[in-house]
C-alpha atoms as a PDB file:
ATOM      1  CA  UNK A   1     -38.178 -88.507  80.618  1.00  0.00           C
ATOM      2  CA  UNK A   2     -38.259 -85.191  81.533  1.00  0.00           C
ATOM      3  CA  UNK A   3     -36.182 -83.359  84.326  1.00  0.00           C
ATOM      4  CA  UNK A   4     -37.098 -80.248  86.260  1.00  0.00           C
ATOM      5  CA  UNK A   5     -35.436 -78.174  88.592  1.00  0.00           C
ATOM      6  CA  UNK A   6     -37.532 -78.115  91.761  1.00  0.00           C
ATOM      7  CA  UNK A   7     -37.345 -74.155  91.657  1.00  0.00           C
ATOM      8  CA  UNK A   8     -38.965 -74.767  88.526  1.00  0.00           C
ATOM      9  CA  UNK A   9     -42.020 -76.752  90.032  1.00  0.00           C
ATOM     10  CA  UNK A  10     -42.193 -74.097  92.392  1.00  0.00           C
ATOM     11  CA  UNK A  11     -43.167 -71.626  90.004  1.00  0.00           C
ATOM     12  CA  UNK A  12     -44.497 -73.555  87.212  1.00  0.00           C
ATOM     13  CA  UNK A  13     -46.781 -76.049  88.425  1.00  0.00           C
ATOM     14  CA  UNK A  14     -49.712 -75.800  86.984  1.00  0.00           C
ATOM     15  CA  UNK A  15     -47.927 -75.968  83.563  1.00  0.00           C
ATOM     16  CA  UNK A  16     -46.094 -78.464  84.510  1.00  0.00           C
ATOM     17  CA  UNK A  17     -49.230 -80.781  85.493  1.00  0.00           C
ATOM     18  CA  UNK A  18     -50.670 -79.735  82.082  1.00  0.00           C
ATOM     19  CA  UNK A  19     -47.589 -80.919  80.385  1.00  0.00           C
ATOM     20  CA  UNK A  20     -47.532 -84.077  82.241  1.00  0.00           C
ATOM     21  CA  UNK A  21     -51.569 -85.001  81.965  1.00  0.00           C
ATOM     22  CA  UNK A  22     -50.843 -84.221  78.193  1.00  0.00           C
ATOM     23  CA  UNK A  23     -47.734 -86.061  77.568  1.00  0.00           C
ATOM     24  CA  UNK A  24     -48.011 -88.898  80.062  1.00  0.00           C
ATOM     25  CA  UNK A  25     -44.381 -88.689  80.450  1.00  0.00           C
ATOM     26  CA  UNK A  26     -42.667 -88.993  84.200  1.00  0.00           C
ATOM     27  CA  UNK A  27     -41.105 -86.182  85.579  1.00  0.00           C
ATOM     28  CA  UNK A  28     -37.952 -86.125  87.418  1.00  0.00           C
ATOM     29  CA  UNK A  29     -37.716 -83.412  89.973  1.00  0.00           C
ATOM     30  CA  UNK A  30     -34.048 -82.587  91.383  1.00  0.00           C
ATOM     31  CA  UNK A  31     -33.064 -80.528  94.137  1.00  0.00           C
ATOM     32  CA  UNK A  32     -29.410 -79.300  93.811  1.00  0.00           C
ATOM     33  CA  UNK A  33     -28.391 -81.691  90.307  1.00  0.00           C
ATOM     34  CA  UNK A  34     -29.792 -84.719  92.638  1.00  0.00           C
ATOM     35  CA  UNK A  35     -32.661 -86.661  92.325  1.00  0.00           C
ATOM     36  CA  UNK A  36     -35.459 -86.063  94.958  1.00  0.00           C
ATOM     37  CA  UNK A  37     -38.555 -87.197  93.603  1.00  0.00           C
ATOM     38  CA  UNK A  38     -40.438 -88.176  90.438  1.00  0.00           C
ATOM     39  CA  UNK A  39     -43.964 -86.411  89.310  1.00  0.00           C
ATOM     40  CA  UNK A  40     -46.277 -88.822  87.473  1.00  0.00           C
ATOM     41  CA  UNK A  41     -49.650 -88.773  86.331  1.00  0.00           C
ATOM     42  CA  UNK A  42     -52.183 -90.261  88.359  1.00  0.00           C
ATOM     43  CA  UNK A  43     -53.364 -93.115  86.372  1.00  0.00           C
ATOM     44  CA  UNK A  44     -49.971 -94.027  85.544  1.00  0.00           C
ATOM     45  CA  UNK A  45     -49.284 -94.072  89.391  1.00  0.00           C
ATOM     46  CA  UNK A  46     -52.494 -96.492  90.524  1.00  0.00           C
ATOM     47  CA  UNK A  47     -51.624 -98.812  87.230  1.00  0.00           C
ATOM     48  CA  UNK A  48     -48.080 -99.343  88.454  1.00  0.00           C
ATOM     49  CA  UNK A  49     -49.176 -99.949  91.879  1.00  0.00           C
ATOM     50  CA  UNK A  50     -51.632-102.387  91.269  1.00  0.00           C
ATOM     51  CA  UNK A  51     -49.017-104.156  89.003  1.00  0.00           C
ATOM     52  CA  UNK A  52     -46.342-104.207  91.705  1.00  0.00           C
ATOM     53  CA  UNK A  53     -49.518-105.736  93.603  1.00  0.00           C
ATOM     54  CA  UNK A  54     -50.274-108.742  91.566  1.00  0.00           C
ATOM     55  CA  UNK A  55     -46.333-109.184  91.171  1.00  0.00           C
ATOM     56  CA  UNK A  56     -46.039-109.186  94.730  1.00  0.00           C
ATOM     57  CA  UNK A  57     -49.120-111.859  95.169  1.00  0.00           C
ATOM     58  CA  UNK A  58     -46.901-113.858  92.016  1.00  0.00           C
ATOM     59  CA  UNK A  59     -43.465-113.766  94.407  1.00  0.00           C
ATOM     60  CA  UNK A  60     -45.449-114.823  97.267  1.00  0.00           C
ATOM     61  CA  UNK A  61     -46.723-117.803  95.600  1.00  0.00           C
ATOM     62  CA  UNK A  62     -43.933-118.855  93.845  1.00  0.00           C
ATOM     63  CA  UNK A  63     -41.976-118.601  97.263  1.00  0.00           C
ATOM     64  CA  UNK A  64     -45.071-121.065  98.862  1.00  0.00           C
ATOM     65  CA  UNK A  65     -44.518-123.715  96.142  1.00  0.00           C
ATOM     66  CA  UNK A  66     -40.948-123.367  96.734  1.00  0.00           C
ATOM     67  CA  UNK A  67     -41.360-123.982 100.766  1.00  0.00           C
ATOM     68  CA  UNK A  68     -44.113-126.492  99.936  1.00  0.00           C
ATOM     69  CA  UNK A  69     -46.657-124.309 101.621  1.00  0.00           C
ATOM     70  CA  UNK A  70     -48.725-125.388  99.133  1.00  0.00           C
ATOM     71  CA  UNK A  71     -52.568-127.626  99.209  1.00  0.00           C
ATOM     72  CA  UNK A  72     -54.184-130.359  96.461  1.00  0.00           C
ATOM     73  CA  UNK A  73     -56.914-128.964  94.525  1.00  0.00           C
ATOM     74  CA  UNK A  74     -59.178-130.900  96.742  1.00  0.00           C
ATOM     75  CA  UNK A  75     -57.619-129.488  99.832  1.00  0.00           C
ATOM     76  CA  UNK A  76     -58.100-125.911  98.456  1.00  0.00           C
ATOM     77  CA  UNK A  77     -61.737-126.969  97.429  1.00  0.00           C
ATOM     78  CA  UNK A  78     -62.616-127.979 100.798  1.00  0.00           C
ATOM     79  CA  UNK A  79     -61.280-124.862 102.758  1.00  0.00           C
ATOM     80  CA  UNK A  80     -62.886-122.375 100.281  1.00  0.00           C
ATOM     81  CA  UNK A  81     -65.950-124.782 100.691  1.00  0.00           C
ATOM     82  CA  UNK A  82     -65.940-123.460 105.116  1.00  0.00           C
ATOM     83  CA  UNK A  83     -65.603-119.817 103.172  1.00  0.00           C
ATOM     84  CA  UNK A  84     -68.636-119.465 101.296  1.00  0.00           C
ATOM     85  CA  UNK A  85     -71.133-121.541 103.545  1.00  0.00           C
END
């Protein structure tokens, strides 16, 4: 990964956005040798987010069979059923 000063973004950033669309690797910005932020590449970005989406929808499932929040496959059948009328 690479690490940039965020004086450095200041001043560089539109060669910095060049090197990232190119290289597809993160960028960790740091404000005073800390951490502040990281600078990714857009498609990256949505592709993680809609995988922390379906992960999420995974957890939530797994936590309704686990409460027994859950319905029969003719139960599910019949509410979808009132859905699509």
């Amino acid at each position: 990964m690479k690490v940039e000063l965020v004086t450095n973004l200041k001043r560089q950033a539109t060669k910095i956005l060049a090197d990232l669309h190119r290289s597809k690797e993160a960028v960790l910005i740091t404000e005073h040798g800390q951490p502040s932020a990281y600078l990714v590449d857009v498609e990256d970005y949505e592709f993680m987010v809609r995988r922390l989406e379906l992960l999420e929808a995974l957890a939530k499932g797994e936590r309704a069979q686990a409460e027994g929040r859950t319905l029969s496959h003719s139960e599910a059948r019949e509410k979808m059923a009132k859905w699509l009328r």
